[in-house]
PDB file of N, CA and C in Angstrom:
ATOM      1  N   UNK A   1      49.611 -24.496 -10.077  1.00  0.00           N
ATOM      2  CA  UNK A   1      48.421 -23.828 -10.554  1.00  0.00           C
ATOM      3  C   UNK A   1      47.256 -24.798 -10.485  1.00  0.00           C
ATOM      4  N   UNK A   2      46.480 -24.489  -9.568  1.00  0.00           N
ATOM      5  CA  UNK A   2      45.012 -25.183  -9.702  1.00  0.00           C
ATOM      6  C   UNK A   2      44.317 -24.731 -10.131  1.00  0.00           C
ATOM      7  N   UNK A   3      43.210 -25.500 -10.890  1.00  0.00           N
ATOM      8  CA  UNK A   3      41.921 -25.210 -11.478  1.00  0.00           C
ATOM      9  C   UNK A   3      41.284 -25.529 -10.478  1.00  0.00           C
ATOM     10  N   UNK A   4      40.647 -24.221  -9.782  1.00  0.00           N
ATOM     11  CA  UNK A   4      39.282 -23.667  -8.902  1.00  0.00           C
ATOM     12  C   UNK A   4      38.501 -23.570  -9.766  1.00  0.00           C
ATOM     13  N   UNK A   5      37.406 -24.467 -10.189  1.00  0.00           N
ATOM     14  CA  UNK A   5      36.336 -23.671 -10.673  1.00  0.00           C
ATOM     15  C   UNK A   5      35.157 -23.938  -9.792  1.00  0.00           C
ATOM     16  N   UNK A   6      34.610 -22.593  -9.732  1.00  0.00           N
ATOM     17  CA  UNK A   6      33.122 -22.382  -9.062  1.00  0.00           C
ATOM     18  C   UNK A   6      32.287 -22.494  -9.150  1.00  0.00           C
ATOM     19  N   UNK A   7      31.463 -23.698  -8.510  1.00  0.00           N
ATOM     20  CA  UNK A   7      30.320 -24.062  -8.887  1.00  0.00           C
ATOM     21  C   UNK A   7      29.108 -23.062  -8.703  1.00  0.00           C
ATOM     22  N   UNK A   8      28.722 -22.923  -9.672  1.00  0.00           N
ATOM     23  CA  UNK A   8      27.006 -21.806  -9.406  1.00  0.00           C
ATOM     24  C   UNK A   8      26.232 -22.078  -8.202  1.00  0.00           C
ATOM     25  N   UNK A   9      26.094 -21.369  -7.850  1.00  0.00           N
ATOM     26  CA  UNK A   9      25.116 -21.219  -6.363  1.00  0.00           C
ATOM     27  C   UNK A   9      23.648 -22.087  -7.024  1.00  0.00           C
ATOM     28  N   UNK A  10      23.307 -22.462  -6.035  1.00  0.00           N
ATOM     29  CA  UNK A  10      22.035 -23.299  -6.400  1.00  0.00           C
ATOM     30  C   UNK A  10      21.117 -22.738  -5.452  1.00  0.00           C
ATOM     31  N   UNK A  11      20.126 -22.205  -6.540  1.00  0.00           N
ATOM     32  CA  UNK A  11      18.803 -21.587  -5.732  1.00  0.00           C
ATOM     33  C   UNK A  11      17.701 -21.885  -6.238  1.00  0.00           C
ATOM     34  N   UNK A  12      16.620 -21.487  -4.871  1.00  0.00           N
ATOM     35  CA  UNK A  12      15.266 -22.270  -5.360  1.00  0.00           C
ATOM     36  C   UNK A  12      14.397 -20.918  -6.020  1.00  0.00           C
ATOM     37  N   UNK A  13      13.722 -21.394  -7.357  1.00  0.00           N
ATOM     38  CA  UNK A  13      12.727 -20.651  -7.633  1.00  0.00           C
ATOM     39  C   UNK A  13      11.499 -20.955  -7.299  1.00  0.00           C
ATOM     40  N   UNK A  14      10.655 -19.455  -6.794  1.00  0.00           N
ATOM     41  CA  UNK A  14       9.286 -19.488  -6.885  1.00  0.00           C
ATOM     42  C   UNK A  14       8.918 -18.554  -8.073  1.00  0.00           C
ATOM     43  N   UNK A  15       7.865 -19.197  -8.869  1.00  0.00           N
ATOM     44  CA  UNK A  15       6.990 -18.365  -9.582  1.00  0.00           C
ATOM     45  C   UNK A  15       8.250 -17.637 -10.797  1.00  0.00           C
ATOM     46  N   UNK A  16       9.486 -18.198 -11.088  1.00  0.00           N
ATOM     47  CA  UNK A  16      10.494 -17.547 -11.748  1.00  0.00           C
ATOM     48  C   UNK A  16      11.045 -16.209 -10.711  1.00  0.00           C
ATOM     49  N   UNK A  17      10.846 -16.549  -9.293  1.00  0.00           N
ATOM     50  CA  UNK A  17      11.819 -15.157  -8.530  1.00  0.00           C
ATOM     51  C   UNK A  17      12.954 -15.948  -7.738  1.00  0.00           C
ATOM     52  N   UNK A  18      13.954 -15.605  -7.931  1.00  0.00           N
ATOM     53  CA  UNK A  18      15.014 -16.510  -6.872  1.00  0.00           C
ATOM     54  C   UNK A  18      14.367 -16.009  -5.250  1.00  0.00           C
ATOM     55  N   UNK A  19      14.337 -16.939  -4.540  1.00  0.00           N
ATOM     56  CA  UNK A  19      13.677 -16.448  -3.008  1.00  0.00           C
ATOM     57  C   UNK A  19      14.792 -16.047  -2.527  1.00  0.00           C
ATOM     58  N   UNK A  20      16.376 -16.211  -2.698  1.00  0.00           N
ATOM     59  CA  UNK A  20      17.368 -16.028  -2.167  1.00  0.00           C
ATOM     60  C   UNK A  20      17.896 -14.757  -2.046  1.00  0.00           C
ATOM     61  N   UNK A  21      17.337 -14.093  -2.821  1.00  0.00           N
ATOM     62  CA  UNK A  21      17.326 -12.343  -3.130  1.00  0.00           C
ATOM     63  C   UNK A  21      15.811 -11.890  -2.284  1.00  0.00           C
ATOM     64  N   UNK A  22      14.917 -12.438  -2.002  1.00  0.00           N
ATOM     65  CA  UNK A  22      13.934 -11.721  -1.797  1.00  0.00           C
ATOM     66  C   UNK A  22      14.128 -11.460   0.342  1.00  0.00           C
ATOM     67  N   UNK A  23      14.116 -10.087   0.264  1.00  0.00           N
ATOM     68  CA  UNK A  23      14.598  -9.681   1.944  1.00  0.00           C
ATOM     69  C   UNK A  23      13.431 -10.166   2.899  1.00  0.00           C
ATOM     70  N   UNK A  24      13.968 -10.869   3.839  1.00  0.00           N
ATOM     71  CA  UNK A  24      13.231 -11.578   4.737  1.00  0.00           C
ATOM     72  C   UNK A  24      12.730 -12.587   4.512  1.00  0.00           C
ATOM     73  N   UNK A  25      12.640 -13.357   3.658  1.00  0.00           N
ATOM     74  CA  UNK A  25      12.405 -14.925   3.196  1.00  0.00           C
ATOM     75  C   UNK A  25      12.946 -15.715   4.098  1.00  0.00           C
ATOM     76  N   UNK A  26      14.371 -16.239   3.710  1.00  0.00           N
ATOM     77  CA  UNK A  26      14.733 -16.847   4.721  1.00  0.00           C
ATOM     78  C   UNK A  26      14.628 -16.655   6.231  1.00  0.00           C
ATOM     79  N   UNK A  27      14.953 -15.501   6.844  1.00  0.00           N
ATOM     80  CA  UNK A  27      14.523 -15.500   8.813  1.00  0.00           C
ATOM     81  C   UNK A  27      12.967 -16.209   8.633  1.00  0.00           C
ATOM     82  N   UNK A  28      12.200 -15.313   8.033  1.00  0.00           N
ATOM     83  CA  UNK A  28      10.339 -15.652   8.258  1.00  0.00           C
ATOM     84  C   UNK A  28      10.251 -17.022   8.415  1.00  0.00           C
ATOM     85  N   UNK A  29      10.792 -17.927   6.983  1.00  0.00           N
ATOM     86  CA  UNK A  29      10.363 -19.132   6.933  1.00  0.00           C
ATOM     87  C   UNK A  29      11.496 -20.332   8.191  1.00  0.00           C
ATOM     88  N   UNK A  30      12.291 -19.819   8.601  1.00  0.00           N
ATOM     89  CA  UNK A  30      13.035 -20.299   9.212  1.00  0.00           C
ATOM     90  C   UNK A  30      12.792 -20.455  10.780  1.00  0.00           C
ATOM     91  N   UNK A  31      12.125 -18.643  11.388  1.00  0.00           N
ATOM     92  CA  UNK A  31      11.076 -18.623  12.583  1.00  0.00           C
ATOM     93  C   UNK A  31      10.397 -19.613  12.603  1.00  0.00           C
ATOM     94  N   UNK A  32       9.021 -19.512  11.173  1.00  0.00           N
ATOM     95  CA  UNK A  32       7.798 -20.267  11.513  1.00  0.00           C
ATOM     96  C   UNK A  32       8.449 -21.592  11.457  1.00  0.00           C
ATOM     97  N   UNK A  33       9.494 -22.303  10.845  1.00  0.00           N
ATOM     98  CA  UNK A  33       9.287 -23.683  10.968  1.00  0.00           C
ATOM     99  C   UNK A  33       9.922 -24.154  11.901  1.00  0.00           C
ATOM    100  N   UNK A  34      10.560 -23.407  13.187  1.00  0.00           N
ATOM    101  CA  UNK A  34      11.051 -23.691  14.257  1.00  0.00           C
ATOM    102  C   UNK A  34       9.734 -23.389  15.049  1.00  0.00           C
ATOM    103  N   UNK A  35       9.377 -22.135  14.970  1.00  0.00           N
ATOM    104  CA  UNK A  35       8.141 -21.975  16.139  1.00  0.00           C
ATOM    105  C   UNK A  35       6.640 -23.373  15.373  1.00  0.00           C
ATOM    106  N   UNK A  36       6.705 -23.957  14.370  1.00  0.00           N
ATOM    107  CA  UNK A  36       5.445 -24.546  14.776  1.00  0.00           C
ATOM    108  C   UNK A  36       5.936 -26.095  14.678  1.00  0.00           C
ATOM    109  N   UNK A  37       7.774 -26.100  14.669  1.00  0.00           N
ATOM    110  CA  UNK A  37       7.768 -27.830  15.317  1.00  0.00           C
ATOM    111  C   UNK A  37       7.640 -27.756  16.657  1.00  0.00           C
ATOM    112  N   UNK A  38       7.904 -26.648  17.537  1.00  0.00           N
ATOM    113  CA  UNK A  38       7.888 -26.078  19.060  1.00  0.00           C
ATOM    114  C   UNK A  38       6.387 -26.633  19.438  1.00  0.00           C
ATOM    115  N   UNK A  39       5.550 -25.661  18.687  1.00  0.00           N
ATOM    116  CA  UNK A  39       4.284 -25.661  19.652  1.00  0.00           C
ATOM    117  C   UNK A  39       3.706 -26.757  18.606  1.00  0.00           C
ATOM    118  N   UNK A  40       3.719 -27.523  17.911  1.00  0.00           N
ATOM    119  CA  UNK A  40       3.260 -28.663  17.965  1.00  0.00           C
ATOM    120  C   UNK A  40       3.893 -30.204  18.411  1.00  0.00           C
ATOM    121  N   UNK A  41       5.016 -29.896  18.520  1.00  0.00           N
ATOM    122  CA  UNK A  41       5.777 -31.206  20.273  1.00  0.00           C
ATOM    123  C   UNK A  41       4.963 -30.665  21.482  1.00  0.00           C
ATOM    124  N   UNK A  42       4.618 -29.343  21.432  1.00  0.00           N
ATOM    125  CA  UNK A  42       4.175 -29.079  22.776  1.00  0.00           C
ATOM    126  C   UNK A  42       2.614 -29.598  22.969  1.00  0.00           C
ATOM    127  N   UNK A  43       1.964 -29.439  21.977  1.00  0.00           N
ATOM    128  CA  UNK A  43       0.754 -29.558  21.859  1.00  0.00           C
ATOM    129  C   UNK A  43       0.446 -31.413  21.773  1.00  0.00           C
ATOM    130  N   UNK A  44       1.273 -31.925  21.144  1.00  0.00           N
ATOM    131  CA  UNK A  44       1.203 -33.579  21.320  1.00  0.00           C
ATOM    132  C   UNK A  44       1.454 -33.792  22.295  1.00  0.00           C
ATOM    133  N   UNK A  45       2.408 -33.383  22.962  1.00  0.00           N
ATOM    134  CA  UNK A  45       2.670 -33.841  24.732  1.00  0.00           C
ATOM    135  C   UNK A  45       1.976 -33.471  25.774  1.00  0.00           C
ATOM    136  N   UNK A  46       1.062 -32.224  25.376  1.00  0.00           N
ATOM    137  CA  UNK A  46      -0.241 -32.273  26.359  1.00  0.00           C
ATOM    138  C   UNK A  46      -1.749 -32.410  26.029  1.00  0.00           C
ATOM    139  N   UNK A  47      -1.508 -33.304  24.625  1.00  0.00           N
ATOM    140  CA  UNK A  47      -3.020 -33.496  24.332  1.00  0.00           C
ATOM    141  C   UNK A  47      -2.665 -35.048  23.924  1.00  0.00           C
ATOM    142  N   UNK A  48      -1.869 -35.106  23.124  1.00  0.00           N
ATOM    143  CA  UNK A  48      -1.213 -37.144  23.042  1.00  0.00           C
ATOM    144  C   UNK A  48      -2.102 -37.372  21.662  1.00  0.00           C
ATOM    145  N   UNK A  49      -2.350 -36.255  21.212  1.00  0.00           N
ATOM    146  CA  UNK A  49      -3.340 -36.361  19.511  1.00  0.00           C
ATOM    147  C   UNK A  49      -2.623 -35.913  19.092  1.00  0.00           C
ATOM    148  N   UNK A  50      -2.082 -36.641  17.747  1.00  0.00           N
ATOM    149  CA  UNK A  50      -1.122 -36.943  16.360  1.00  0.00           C
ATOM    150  C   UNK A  50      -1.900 -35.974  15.573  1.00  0.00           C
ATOM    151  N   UNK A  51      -2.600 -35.940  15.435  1.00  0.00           N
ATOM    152  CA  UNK A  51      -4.108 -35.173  14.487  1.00  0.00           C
ATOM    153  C   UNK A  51      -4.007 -33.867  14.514  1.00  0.00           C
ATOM    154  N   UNK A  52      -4.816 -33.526  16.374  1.00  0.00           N
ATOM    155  CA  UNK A  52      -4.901 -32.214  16.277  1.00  0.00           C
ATOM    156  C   UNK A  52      -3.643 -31.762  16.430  1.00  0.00           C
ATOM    157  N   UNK A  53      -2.308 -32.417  17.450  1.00  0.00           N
ATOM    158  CA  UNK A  53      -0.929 -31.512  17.380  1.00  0.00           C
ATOM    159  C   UNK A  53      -0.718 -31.458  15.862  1.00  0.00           C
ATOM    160  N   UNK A  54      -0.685 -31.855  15.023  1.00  0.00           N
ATOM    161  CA  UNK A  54      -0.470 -31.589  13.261  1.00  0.00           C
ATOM    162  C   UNK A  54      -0.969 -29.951  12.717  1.00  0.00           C
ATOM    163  N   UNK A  55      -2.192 -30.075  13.182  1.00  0.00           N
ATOM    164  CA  UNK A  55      -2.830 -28.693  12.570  1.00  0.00           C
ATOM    165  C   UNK A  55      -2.616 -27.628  13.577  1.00  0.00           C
ATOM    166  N   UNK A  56      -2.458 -27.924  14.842  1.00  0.00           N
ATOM    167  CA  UNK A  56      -1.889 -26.765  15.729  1.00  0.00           C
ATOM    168  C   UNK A  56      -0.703 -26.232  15.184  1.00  0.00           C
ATOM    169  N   UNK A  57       0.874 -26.841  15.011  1.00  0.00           N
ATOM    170  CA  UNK A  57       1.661 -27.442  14.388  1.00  0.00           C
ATOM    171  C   UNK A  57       1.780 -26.503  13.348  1.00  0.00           C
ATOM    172  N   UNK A  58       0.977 -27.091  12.210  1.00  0.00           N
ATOM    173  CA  UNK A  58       0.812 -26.260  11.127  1.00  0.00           C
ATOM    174  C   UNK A  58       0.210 -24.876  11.192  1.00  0.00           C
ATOM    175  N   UNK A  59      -0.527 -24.693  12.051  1.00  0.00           N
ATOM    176  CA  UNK A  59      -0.855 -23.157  11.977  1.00  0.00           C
ATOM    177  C   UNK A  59      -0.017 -22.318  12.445  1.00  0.00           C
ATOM    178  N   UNK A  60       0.470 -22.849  13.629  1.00  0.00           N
ATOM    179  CA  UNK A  60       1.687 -21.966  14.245  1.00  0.00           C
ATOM    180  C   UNK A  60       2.619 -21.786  13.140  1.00  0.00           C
ATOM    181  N   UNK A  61       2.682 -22.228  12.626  1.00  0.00           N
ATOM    182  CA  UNK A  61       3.467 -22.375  11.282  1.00  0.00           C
ATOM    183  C   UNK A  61       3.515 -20.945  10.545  1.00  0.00           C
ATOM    184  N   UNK A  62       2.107 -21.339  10.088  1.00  0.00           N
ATOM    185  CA  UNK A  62       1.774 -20.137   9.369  1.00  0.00           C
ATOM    186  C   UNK A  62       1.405 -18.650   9.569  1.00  0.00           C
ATOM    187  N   UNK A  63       1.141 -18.789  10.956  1.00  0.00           N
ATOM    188  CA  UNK A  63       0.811 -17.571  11.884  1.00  0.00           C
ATOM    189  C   UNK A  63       2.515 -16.726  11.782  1.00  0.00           C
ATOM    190  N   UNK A  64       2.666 -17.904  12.299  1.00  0.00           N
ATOM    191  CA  UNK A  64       4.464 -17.384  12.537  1.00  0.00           C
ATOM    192  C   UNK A  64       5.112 -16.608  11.834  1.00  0.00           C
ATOM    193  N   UNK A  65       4.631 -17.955  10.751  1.00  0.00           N
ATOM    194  CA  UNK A  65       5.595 -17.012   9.235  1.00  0.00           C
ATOM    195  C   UNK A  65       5.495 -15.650   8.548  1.00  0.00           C
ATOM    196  N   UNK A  66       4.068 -15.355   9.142  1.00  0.00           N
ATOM    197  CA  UNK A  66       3.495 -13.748   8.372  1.00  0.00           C
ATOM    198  C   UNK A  66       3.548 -13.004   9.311  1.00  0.00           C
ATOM    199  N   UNK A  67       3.942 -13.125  10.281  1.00  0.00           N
ATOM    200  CA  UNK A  67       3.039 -12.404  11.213  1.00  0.00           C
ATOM    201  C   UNK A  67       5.111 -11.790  11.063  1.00  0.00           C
ATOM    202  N   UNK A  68       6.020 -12.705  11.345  1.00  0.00           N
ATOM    203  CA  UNK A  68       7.171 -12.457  11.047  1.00  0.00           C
ATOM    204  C   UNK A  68       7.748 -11.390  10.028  1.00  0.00           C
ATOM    205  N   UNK A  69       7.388 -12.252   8.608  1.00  0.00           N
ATOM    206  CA  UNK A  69       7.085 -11.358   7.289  1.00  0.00           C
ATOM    207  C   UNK A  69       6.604  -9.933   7.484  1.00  0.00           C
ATOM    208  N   UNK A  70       5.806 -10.248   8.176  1.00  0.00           N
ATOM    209  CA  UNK A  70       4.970  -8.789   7.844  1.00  0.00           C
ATOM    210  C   UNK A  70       5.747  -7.688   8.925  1.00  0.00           C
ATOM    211  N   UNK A  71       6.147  -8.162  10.092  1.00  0.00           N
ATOM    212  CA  UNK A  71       7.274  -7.005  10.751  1.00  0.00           C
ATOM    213  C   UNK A  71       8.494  -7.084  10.145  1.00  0.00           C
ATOM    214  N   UNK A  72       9.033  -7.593   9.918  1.00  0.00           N
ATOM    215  CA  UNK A  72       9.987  -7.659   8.870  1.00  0.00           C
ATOM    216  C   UNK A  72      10.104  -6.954   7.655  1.00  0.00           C
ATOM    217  N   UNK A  73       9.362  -7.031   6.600  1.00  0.00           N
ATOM    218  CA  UNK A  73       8.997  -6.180   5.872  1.00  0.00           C
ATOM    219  C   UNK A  73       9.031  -4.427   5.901  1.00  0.00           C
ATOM    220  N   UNK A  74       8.055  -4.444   7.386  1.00  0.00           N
ATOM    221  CA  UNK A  74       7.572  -3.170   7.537  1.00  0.00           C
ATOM    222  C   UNK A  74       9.203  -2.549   7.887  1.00  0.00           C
ATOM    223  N   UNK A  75      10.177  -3.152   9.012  1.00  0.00           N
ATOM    224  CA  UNK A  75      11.006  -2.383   9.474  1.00  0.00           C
ATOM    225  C   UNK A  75      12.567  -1.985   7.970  1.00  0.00           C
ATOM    226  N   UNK A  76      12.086  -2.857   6.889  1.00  0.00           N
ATOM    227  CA  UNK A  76      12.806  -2.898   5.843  1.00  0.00           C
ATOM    228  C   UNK A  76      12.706  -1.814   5.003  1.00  0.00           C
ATOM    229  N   UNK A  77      11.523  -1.569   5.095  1.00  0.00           N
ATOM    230  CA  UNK A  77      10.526  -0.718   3.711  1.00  0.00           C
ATOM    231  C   UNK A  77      10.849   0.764   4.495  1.00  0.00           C
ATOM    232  N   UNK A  78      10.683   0.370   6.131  1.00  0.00           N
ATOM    233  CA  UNK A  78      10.763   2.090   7.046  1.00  0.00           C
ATOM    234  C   UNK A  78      12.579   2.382   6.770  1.00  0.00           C
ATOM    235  N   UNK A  79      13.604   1.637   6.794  1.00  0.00           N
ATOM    236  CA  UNK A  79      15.051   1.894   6.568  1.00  0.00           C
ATOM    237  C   UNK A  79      15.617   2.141   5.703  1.00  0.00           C
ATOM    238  N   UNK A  80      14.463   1.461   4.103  1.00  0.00           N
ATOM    239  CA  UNK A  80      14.836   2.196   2.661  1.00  0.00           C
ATOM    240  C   UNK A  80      14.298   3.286   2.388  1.00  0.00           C
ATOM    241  N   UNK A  81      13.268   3.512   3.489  1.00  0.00           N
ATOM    242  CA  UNK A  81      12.796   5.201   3.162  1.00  0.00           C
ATOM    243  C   UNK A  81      14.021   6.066   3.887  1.00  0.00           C
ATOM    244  N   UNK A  82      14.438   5.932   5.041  1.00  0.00           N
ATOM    245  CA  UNK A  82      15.556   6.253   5.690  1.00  0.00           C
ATOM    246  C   UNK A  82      16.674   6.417   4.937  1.00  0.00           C
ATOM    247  N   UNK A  83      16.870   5.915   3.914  1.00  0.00           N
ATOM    248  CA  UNK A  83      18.152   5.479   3.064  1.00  0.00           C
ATOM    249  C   UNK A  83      17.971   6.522   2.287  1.00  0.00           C
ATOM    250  N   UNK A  84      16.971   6.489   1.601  1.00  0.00           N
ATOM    251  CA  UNK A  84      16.617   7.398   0.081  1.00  0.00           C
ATOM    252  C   UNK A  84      16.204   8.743   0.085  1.00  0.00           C
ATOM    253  N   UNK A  85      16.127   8.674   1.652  1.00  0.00           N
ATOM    254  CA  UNK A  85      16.010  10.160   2.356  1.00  0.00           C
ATOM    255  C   UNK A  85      17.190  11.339   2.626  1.00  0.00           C
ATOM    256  N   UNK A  86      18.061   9.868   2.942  1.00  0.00           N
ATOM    257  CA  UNK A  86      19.564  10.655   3.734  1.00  0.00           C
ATOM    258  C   UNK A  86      20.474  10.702   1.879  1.00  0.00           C
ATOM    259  N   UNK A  87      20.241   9.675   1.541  1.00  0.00           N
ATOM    260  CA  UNK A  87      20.855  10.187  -0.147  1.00  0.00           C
ATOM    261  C   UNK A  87      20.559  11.606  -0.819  1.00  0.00           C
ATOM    262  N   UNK A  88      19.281  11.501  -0.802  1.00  0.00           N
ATOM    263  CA  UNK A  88      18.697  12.964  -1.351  1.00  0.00           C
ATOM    264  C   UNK A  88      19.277  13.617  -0.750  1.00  0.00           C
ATOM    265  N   UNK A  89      19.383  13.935   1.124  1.00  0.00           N
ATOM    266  CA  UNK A  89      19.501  15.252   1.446  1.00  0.00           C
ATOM    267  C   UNK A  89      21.708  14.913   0.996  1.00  0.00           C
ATOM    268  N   UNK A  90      22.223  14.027   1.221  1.00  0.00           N
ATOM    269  CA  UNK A  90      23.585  14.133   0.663  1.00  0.00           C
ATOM    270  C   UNK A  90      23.873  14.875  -0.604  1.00  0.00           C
ATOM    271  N   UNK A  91      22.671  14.255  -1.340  1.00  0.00           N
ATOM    272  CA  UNK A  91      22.454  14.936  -2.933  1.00  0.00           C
ATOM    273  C   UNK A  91      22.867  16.102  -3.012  1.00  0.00           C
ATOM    274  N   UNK A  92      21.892  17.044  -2.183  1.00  0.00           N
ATOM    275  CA  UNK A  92      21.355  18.143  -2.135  1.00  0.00           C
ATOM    276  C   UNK A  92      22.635  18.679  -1.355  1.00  0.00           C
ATOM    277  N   UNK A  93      23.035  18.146  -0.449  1.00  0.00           N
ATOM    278  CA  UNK A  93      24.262  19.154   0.383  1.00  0.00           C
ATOM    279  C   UNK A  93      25.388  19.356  -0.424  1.00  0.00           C
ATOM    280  N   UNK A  94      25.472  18.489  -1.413  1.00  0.00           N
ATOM    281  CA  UNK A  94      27.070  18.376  -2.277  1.00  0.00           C
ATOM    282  C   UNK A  94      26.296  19.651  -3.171  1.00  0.00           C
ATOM    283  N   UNK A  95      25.184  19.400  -3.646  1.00  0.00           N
ATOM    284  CA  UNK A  95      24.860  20.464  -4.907  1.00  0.00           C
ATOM    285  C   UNK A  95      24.781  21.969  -4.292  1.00  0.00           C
ATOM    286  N   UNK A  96      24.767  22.179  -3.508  1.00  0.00           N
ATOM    287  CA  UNK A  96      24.587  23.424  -2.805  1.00  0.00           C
ATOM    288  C   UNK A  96      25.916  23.778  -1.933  1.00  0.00           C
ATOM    289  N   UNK A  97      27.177  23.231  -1.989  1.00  0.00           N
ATOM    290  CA  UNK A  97      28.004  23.617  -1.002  1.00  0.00           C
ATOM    291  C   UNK A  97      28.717  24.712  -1.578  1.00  0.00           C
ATOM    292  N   UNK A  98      28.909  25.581  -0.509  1.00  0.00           N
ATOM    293  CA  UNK A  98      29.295  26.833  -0.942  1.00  0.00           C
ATOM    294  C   UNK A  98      28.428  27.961  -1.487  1.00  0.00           C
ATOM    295  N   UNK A  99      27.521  27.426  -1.452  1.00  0.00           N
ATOM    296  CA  UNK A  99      26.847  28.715  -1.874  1.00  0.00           C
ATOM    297  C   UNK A  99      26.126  29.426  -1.048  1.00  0.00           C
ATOM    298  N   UNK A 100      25.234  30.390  -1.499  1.00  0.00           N
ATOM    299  CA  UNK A 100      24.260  31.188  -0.820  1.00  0.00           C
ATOM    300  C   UNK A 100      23.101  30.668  -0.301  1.00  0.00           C
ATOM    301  N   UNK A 101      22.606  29.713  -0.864  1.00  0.00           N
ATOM    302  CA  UNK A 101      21.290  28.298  -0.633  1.00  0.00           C
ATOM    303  C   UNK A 101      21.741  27.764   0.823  1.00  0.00           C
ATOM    304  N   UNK A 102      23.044  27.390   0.550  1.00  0.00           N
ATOM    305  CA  UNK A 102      23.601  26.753   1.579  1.00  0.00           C
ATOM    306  C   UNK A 102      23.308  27.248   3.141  1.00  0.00           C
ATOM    307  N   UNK A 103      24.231  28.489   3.291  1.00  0.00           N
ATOM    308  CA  UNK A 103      24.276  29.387   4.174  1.00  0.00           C
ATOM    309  C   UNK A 103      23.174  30.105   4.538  1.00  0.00           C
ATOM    310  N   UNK A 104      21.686  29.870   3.809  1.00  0.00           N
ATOM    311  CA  UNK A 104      20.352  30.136   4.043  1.00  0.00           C
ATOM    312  C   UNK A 104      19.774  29.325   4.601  1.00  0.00           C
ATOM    313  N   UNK A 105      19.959  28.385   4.271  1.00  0.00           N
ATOM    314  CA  UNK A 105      19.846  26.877   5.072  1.00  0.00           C
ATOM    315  C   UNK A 105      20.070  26.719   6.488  1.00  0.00           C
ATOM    316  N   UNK A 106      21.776  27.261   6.601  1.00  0.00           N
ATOM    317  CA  UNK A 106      22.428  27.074   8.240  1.00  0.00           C
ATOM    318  C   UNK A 106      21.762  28.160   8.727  1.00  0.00           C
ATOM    319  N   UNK A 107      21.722  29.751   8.461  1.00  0.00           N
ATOM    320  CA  UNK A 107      20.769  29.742   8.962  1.00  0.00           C
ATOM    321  C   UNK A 107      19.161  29.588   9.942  1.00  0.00           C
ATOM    322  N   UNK A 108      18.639  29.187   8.838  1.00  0.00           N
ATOM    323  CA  UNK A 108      17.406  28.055   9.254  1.00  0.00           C
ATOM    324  C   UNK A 108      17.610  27.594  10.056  1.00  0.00           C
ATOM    325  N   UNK A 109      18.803  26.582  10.025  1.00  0.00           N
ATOM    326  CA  UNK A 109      18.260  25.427  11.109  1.00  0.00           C
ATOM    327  C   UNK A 109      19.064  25.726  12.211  1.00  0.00           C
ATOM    328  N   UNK A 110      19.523  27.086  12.454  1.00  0.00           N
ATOM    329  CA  UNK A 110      20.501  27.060  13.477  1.00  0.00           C
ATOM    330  C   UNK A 110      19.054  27.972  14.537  1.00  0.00           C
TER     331      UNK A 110
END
């Protein structure tokens, strides 16, 4: 008999929200900080400035990260409407089976 015990997951807070729960956090920030070490190696190797590749660098950064976020988001928010859509109409098909509603329905859509 071993004692397994499980250590608590260790997560970072922002603002008191675990980011580890929040959908699309991790890909977004993970894109932008691959896409702006990319285009700022790229940008030092064809300009040879420490300076400006930094803030190129960093913007790609940040461009990245929202621009990510923000499709991300959108295709999340469009699949929980999808979700809460197809529940309802499940809702609705269990509450109505067999009946006369029902068969007014097939009907309809036939």
């Amino acid at each position: 008999m071993s004692d397994d015990v499980e250590e608590p997951s260790k997560s970072f807070f922002i603002f008191g929200r675990d980011v580890a729960q929040i959908p699309c956090f991790r890909n977004s920030f993970l894109y932008g900080i691959s896409g702006g070490i990319g285009v700022g190696v790229l940008a030092f190797l064809g300009t040879s400035r420490p300076h400006l590749a930094t803030h190129i660098g960093f913007g790609s950064f940040f461009c990245g990260t929202m621009v990510y976020w923000m499709a991300c988001r959108y295709q999340w928010s469009v699949r929980r409407f999808e979700q809460q859509q197809l529940r309802e109409a499940m809702r609705r098909q269990a509450l109505y089976e067999g009946t006369t509603v029902e068969r007014d329905l097939d009907i309809k859509s036939a």
